[in-house]
Protein backbone atom coordinates (compact mmCIF):
# COMPACT_ATOMS: atom_id res chain seq x y z
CA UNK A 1 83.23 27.91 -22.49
CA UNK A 2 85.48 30.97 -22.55
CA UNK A 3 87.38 29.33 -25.70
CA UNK A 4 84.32 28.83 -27.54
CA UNK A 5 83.37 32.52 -27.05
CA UNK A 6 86.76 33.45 -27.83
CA UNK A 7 86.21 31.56 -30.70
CA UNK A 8 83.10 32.84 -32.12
CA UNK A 9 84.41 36.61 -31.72
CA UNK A 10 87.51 35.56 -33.96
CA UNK A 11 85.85 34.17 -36.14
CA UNK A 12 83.05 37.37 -36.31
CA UNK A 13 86.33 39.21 -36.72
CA UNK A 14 88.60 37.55 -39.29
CA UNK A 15 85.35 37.34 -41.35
CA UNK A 16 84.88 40.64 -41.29
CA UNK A 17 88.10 41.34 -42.14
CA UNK A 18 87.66 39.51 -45.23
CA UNK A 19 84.83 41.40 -46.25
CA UNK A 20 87.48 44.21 -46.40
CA UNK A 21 89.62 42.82 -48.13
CA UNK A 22 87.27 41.86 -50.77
CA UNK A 23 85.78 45.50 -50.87
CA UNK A 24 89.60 46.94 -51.50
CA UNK A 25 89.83 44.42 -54.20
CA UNK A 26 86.67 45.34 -55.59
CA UNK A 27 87.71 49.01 -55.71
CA UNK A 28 90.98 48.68 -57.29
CA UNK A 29 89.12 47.57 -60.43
CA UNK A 30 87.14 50.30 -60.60
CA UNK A 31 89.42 53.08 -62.24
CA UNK A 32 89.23 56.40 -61.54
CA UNK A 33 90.48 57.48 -64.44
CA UNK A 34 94.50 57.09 -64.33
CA UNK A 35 96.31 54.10 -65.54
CA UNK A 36 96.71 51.45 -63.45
CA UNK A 37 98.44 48.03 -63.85
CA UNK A 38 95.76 46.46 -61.65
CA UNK A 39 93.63 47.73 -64.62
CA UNK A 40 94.47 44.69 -66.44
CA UNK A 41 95.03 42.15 -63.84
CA UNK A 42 92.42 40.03 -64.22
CA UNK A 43 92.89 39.49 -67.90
CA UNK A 44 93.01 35.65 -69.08
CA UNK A 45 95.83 34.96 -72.19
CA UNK A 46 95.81 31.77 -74.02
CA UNK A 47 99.04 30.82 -73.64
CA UNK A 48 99.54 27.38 -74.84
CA UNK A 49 96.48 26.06 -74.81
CA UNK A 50 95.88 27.12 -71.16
CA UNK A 51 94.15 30.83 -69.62
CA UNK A 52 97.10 32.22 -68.02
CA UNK A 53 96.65 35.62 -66.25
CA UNK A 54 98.28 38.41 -68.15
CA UNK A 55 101.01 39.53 -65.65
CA UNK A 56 102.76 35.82 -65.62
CA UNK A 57 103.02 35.89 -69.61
CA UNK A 58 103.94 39.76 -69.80
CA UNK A 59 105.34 42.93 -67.71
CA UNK A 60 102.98 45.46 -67.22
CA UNK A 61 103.58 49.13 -66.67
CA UNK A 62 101.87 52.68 -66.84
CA UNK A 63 104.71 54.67 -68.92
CA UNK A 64 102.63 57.71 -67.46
CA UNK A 65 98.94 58.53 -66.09
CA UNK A 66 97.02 57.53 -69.46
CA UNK A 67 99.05 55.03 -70.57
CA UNK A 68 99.67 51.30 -69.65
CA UNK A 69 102.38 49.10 -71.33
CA UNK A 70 102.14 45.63 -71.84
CA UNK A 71 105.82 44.33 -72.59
CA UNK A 72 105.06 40.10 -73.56
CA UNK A 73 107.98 37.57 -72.71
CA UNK A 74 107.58 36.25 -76.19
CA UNK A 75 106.49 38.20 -79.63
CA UNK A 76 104.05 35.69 -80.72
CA UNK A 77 101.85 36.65 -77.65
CA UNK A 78 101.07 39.95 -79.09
CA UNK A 79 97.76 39.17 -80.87
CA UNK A 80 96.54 36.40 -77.92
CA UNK A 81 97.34 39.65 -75.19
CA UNK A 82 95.18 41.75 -77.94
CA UNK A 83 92.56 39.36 -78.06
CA UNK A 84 92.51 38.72 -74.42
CA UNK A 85 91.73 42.64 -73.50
CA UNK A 86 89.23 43.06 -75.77
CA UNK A 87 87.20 40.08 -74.56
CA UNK A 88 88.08 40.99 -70.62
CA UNK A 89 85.48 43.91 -72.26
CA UNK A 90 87.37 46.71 -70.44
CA UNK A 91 86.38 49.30 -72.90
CA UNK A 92 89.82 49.43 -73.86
CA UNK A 93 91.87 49.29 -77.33
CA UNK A 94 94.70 47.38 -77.58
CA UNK A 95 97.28 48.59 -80.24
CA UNK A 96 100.71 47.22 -80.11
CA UNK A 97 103.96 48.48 -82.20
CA UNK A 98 105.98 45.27 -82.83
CA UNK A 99 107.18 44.83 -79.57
CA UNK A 100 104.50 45.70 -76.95
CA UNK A 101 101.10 46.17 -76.21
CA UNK A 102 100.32 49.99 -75.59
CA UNK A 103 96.68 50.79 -74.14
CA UNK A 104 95.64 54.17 -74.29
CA UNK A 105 93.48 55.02 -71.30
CA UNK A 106 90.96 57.70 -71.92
CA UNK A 107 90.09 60.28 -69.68
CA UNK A 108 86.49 59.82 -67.49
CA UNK A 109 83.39 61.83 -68.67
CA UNK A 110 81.51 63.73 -65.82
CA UNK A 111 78.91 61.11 -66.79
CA UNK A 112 81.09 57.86 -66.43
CA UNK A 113 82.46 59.08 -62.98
CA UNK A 114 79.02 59.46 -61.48
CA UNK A 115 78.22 56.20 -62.89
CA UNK A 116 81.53 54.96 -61.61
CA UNK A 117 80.43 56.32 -57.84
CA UNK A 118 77.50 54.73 -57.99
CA UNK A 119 79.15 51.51 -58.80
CA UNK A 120 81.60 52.39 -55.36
CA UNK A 121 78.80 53.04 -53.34
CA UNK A 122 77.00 49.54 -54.66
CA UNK A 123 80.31 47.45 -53.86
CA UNK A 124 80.53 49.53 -50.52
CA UNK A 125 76.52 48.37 -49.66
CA UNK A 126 77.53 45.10 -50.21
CA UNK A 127 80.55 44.48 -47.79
CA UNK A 128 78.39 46.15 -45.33
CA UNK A 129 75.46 43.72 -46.25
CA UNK A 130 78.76 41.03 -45.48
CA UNK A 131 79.53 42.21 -42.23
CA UNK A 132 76.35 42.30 -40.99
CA UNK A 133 76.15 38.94 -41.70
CA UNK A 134 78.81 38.25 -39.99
CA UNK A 135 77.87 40.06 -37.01
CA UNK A 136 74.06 37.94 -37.46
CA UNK A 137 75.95 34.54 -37.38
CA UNK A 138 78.41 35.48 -34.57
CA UNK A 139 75.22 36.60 -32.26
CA UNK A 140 73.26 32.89 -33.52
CA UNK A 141 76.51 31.06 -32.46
CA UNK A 142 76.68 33.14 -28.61
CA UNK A 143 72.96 32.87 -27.88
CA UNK A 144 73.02 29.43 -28.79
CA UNK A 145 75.96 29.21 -25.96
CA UNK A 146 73.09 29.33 -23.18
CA UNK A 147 75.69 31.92 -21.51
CA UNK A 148 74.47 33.60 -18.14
CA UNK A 149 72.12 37.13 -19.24
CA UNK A 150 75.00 39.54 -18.61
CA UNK A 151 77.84 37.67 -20.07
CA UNK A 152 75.55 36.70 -22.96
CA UNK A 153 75.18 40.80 -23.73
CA UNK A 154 78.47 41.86 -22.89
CA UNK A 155 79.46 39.46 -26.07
CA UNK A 156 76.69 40.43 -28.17
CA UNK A 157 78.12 44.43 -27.59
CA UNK A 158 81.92 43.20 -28.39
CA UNK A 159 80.05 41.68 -31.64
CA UNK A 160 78.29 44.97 -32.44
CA UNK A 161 81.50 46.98 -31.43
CA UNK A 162 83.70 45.03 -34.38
CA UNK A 163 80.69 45.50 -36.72
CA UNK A 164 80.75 49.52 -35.99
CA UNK A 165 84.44 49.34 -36.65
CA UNK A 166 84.84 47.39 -39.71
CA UNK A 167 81.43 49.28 -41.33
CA UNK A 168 83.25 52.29 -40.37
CA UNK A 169 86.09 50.92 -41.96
CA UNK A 170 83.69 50.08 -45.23
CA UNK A 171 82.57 53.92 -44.97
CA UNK A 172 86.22 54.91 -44.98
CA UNK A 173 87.19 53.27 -47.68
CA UNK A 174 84.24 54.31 -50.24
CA UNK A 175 84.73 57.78 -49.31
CA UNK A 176 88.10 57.69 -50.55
CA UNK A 177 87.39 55.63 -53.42
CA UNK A 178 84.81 58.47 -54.52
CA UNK A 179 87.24 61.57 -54.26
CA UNK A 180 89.87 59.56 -56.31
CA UNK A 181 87.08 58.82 -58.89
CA UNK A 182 85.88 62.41 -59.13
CA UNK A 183 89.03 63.80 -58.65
CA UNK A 184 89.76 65.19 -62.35
């Protein structure tokens, strides 16, 4: 009995966790208005008939705040990297020189980092909307344990104690997000 409880609360706990780990991932695609080389990181080249993610085909590097420099392995990759950022629809514009890639990051509006906040605070709603879920199906699994009254509600408060953490942890993490974006 005590295993299965032990159990449940791990569970309740390392899913929670994920739901964090999503949200950071989440956040470090939305830019906040220097150059990143997560920026590009989920871009797709056709290399050799296959989608290969941009960072095993080319090194990627921000030269400086505004700037990110995509250095390919091979010349002919040029164009496909080209191609590639322009459908990941980044609102970006490739231009390369011969030898690399250069991407010109352009500074945020007022209006694009409100709308960029907004997007924070949406992707922030939704790993709290995750761990609440969590906590939900952590609190099914103990009451369905037919535990004794007090046992049964000391669990349910360890379930809503990780919740509180790891939303605080969710609150934490927006918060920071939102002075980076509107930091100018």
């Amino acid at each position: 009995m005590e295993e299965e409880i032990k159990f449940v609360i791990d569970s309740a706990k390392e899913a929670m966790n994920d739901a964090l780990e999503h949200l950071s991932r989440q956040l470090i695609n939305i830019r906040a208005g220097k150059a990143s080389p997560q920026m590009v990181q989920n871009v797709m080249v056709e290399y050799y008939g296959s989608l290969t993610p941009l960072g095993q085909v080319a090194n990627v590097n921000t030269p400086d705040g505004m700037t990110i420099s995509i250095q390919p392995w091979e010349k002919a990759l040029i164009p496909e990297i080209e191609k590639a950022i322009l459908h990941a629809n980044l609102g970006f514009n490739p231009m390369n020189n011969g030898e690399s890639v250069i991407i010109n990051v352009p500074p945020l509006t007022e209006e694009r980092r409100k709308e960029l906040v907004k997007q924070v605070k949406a992707e922030g709603e939704e790993g709290k909307i995750a761990i609440r879920n969590d906590r939900r199906n952590a609190n099914e699994e103990l009451k369905k344990m037919d535990l004794p009254e007090d046992l049964e509600k000391e669990m349910l408060d360890q379930v809503q104690k990780l919740t509180d953490k790891h939303i605080a942890q969710v609150e934490e993490a927006i918060k920071l997000k939102e002075e980076e974006v509107m930091t100018v």
